[in-house]
Protein backbone atom coordinates (compact mmCIF):
# COMPACT_ATOMS: atom_id res chain seq x y z
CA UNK A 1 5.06 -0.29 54.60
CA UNK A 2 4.45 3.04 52.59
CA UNK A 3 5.83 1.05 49.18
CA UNK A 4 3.68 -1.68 50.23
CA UNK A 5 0.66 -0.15 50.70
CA UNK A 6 0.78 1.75 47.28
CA UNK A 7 1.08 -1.57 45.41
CA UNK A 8 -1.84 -3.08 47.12
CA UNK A 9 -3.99 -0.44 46.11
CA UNK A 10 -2.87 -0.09 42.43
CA UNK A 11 -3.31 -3.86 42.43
CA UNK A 12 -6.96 -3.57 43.34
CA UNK A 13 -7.28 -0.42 41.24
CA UNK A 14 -5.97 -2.57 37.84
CA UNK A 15 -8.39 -5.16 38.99
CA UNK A 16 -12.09 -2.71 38.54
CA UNK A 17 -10.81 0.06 36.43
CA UNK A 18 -14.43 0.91 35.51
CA UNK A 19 -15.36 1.20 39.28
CA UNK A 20 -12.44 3.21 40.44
CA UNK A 21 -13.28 5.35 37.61
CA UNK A 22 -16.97 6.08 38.32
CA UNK A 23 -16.06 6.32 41.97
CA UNK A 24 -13.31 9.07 40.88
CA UNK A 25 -16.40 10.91 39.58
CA UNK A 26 -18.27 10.86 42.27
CA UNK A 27 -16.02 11.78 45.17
CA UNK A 28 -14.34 14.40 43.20
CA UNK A 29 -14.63 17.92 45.12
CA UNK A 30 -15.19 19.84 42.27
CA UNK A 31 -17.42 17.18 40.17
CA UNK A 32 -21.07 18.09 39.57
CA UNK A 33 -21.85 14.51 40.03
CA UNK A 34 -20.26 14.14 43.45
CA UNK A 35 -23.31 16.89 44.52
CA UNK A 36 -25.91 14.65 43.54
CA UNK A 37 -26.14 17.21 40.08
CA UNK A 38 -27.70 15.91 36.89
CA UNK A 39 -26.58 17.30 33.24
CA UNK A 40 -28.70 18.39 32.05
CA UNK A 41 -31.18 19.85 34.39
CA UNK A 42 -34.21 17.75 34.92
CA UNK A 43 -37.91 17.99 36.96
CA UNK A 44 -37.53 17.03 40.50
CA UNK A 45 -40.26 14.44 40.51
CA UNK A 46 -39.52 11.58 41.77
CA UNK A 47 -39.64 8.00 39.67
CA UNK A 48 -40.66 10.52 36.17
CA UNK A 49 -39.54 8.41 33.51
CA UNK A 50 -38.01 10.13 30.76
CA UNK A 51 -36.78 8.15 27.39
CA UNK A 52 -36.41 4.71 29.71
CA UNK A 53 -34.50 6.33 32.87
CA UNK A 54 -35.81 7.40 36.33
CA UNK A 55 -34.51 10.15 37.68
CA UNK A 56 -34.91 11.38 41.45
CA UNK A 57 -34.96 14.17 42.89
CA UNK A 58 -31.56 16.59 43.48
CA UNK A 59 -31.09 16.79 46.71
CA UNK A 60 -27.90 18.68 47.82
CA UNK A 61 -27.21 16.93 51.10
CA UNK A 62 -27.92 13.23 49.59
CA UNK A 63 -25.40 12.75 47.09
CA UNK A 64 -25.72 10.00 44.11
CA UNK A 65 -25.15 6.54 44.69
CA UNK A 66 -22.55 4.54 42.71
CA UNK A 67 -25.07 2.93 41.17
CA UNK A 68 -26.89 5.98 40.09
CA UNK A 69 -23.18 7.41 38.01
CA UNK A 70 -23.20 4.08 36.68
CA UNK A 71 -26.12 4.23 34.98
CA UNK A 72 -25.89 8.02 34.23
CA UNK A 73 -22.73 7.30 32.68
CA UNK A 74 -24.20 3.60 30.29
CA UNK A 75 -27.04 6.53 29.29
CA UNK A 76 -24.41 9.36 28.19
CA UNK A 77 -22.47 6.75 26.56
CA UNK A 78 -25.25 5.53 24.34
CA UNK A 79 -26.36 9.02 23.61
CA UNK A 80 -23.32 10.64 22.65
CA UNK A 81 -21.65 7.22 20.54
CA UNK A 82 -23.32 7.89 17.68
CA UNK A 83 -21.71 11.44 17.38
CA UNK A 84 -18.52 12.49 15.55
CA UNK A 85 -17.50 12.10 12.14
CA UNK A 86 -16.93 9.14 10.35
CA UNK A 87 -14.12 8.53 7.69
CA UNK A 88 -15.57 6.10 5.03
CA UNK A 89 -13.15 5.14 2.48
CA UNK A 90 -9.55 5.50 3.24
CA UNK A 91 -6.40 4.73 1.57
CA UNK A 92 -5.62 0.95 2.31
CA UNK A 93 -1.79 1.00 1.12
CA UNK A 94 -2.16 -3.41 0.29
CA UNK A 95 -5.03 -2.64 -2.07
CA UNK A 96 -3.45 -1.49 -4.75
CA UNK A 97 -1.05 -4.79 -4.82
CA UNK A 98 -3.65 -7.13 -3.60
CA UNK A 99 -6.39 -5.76 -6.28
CA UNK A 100 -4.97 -3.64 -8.54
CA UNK A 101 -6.57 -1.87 -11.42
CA UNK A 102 -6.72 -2.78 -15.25
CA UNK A 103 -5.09 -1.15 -18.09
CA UNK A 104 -8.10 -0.34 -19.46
CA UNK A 105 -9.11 1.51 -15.88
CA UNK A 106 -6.30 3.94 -16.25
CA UNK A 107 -7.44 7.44 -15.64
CA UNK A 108 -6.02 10.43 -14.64
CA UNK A 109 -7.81 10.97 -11.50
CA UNK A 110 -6.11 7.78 -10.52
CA UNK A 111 -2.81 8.50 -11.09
CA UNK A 112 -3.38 12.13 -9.41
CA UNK A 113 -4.83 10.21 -6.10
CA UNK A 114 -1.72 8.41 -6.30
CA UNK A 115 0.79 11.22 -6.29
CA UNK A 116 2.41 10.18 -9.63
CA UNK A 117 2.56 14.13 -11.15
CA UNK A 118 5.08 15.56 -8.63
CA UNK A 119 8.25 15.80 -9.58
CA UNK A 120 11.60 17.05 -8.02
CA UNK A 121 13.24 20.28 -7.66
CA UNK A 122 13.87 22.28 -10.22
CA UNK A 123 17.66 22.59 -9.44
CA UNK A 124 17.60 18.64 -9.56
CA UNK A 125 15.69 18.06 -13.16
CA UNK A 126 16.80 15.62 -16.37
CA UNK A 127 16.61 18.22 -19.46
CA UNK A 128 15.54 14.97 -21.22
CA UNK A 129 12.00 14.92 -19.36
CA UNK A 130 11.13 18.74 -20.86
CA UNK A 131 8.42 17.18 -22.76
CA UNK A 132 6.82 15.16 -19.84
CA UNK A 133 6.49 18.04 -17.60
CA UNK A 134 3.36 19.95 -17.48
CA UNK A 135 4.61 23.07 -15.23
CA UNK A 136 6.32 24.43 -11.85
CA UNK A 137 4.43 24.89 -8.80
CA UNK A 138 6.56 26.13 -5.92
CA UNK A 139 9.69 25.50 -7.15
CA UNK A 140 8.94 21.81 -7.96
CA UNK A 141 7.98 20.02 -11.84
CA UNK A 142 4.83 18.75 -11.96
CA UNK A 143 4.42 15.82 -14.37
CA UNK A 144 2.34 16.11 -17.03
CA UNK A 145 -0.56 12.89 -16.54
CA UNK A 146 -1.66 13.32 -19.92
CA UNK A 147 2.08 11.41 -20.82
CA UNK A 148 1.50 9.61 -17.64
CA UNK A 149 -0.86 7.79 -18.51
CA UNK A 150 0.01 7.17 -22.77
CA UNK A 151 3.05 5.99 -21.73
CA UNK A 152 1.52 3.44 -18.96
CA UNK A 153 -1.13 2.13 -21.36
CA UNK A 154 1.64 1.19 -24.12
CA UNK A 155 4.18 -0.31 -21.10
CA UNK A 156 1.41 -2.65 -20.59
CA UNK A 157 0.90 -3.46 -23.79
CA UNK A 158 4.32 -4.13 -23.96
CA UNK A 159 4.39 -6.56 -20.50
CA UNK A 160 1.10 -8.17 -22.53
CA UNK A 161 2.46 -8.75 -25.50
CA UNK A 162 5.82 -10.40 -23.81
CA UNK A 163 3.86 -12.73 -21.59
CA UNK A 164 1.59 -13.90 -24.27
CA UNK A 165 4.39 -15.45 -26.50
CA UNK A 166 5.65 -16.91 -23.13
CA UNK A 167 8.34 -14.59 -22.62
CA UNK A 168 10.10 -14.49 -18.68
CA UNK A 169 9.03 -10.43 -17.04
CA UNK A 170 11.46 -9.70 -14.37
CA UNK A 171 9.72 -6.79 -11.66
CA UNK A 172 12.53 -5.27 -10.14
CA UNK A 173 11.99 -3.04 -6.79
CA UNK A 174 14.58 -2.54 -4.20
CA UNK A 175 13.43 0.44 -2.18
CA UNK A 176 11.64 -0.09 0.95
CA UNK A 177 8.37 -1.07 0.16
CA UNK A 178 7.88 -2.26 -2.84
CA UNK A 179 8.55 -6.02 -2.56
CA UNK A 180 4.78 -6.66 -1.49
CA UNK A 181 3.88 -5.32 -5.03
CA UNK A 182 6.57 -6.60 -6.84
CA UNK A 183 6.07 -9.96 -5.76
CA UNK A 184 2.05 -9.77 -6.52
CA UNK A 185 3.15 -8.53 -9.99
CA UNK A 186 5.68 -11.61 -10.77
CA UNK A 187 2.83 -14.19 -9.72
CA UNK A 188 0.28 -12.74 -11.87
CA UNK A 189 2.71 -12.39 -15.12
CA UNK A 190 4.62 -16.09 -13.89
CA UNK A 191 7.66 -14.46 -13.88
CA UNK A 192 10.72 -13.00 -11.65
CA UNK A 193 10.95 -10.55 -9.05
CA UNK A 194 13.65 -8.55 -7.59
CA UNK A 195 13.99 -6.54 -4.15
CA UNK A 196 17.37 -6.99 -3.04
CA UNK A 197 20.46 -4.82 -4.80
CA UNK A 198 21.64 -5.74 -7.86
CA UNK A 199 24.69 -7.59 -8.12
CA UNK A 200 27.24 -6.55 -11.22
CA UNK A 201 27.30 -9.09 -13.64
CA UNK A 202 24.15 -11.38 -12.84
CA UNK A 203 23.85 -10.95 -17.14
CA UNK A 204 26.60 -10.29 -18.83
CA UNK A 205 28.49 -12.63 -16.32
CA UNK A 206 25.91 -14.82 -15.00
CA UNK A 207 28.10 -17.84 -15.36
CA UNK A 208 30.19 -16.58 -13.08
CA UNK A 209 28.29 -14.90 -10.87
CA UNK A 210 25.18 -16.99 -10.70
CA UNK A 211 26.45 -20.30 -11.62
CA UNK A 212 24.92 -23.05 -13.05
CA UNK A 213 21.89 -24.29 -11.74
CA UNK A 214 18.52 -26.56 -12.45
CA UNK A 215 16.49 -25.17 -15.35
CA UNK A 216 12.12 -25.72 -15.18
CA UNK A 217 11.04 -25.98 -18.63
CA UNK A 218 7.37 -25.25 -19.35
CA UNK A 219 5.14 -25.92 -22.10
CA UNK A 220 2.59 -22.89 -23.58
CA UNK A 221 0.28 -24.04 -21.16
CA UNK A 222 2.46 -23.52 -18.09
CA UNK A 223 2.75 -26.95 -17.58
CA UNK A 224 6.40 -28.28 -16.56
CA UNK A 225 8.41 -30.57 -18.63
CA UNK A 226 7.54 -34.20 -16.98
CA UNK A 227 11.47 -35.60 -17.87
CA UNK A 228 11.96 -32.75 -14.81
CA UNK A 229 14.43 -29.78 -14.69
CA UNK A 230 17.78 -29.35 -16.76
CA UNK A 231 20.24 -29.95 -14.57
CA UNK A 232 24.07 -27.81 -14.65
CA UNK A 233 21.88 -25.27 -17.19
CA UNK A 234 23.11 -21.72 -18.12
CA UNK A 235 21.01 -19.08 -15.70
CA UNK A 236 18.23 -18.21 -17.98
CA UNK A 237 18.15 -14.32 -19.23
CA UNK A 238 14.72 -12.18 -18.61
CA UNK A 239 12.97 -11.22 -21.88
CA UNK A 240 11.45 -7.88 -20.35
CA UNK A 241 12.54 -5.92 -17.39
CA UNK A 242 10.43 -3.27 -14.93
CA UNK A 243 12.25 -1.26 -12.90
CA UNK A 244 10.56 0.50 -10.32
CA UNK A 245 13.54 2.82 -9.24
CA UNK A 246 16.11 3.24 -11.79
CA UNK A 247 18.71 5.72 -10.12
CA UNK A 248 19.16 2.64 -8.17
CA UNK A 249 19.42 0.36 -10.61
CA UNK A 250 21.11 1.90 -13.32
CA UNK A 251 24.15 -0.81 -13.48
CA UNK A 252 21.16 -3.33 -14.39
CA UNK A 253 19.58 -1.27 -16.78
CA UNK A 254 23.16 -0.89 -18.19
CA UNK A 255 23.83 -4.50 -18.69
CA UNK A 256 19.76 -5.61 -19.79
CA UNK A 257 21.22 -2.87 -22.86
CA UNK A 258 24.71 -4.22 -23.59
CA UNK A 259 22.57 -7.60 -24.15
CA UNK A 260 19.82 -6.28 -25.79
CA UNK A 261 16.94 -6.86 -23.10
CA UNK A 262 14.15 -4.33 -23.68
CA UNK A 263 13.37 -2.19 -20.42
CA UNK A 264 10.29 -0.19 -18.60
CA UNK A 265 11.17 2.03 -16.09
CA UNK A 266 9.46 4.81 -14.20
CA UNK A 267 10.96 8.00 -14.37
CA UNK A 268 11.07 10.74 -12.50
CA UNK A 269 12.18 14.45 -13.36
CA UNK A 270 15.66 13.99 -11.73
CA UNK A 271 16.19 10.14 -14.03
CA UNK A 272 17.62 10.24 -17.62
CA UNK A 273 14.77 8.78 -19.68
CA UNK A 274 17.37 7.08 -22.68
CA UNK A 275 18.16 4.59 -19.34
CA UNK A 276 15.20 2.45 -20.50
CA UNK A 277 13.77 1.75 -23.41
CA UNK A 278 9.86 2.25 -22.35
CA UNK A 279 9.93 4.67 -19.39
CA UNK A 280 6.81 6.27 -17.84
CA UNK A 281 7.33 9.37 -16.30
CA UNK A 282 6.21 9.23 -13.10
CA UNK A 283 6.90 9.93 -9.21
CA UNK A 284 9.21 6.81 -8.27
CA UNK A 285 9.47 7.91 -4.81
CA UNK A 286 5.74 7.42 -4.16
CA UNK A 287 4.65 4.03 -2.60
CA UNK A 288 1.25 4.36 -3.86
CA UNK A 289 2.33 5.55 -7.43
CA UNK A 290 5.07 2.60 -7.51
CA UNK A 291 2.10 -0.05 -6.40
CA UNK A 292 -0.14 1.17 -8.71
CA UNK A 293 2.28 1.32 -12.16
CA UNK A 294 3.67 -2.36 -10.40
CA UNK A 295 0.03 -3.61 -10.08
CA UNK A 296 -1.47 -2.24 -13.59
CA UNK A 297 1.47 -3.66 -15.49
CA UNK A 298 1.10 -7.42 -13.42
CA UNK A 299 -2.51 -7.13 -14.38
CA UNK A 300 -1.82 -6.56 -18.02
CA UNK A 301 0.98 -9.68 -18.09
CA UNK A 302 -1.80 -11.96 -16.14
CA UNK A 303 -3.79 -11.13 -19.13
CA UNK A 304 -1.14 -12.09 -21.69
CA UNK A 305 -0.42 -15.07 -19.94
CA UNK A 306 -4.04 -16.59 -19.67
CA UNK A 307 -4.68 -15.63 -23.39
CA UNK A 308 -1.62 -17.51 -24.05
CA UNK A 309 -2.93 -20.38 -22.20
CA UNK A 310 -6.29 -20.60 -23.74
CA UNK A 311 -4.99 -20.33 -27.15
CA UNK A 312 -2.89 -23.32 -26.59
CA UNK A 313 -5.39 -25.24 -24.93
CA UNK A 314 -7.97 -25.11 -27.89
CA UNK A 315 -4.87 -25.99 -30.15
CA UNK A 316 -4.88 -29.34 -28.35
């Protein structure tokens, strides 16, 4: 009966939560409210109105009605809303991928909101990045954004120039997190994109490995072949490759050089920068930093790509 009892009442408790909480005020022992006491103090005078609400008089021995903590309560609620501090603009991790900047946008208080000048450990650093590091705080390289940023601009001149003679960009991400940019980036160049691990041979073995398959050919103007795809084609090799995280990637990077497939890569202080052949120095384990190289660089291969398109159009 006890058990039973205890549900019933939660039951009609869940159903007014507002009204078991205003009666909780008022029946409190130690509540102001529950001895008919106003905060703040106010004249005694019955039916005064003061800014919209009548007040009565406090009388110890006639405490207030239900109705009057209700409407106490709408009244400090509508005074005191409009106090606190309000956060404007925040970080929004999907803008960078969704609307990512331009090349020409680059600046460094950009890259320094993004976290892309902290490097590693000093017990953990790449002699071969002496000359992008700017100094040492606290026992950790801080990248220089001055290189930062030189570096970035001619990467995406690079991914530009590619995409406007209608070469294939692969983006290439596998750490958690970065296939939402990587995948933005391939749509706006019309390329590839990679979050999975690599698999061994998928170039210098692709045969093998990937097998043959249907081919899409595409005109200058990104329109497809109308005879339709190549069927039992060779894979097709990228002609540009951006690595997001090469320490995990370096068997790809290894193979895109044994064929002679130029690279970007952004590298941090504990990364050998000879891995790639355009590397920015940067802080790969940043999401925002890795969104933000990822979305400048699909910007600047959009850009390619549509001049490409336009050219070939007026050619017509």
């Amino acid at each position: 009966m006890i058990i039973r009892r205890a549900l019933i009442r939660g039951s009609r408790l869940m159903q007014s939560p507002l009204r078991s909480f205003v009666r909780g005020l008022g029946t409190h022992p130690q509540s102001d409210l529950s001895q008919g006491k106003h905060l703040p103090e106010h004249s005694q005078t019955p039916g005064n109105p003061e800014n919209g609400f009548k007040k009565r008089p406090i009388d110890e021995g006639n405490p207030m009605t239900l109705k009057d903590e209700f409407e106490m309560l709408q009244k400090f609620r509508k005074s005191t809303g409009t106090l606190g501090t309000r956060i404007a603009p925040h970080y929004k991790p999907h803008a960078a991928a969704a609307h990512p900047p331009a090349p020409q946008d680059i600046t460094l208080e950009l890259l320094l909101a993004a976290g892309a000048h902290l490097g590693h450990s000093t017990s953990l650093w790449n002699p071969g990045n002496q000359r992008y590091i700017f100094g040492i705080r606290q026992g950790i390289h801080i990248i220089s954004l001055e290189q930062t940023a030189a570096h970035l601009r001619r990467a995406a001149k690079v991914v530009e120039g590619v995409a406007r003679n209608g070469g294939l960009v692969l983006f290439v991400g596998s750490r958690q997190g970065q296939d939402r940019c990587v995948v933005e980036a391939a749509k706006r160049a019309g390329g590839c994109h990679l979050f999975e691990k690599w698999v061994p041979g998928t170039i210098t073995n692709g045969s093998r490995i990937v097998g043959a398959g249907a081919v899409i050919e595409k005109d200058f103007s990104d329109r497809e072949n109308p005879k339709g795809p190549i069927e039992n084609a060779d894979p097709i090799r990228p002609d540009l490759v951006v690595c997001l995280n090469p320490l995990e990637n370096y068997i790809m990077l290894h193979e895109c050089a044994s064929t002679n497939i130029p690279t970007i890569g952004v590298i941090d202080t504990d990364a050998d920068p000879t891995w790639v052949t355009y590397p920015i120095p940067a802080n790969d384990d940043s999401l925002r930093c890795t969104q933000l190289i990822a979305g400048i660089l699909g910007r600047a291969a959009e850009a390619g790509r549509l001049a490409r398109i336009a050219k070939a159009e007026t050619q017509l």
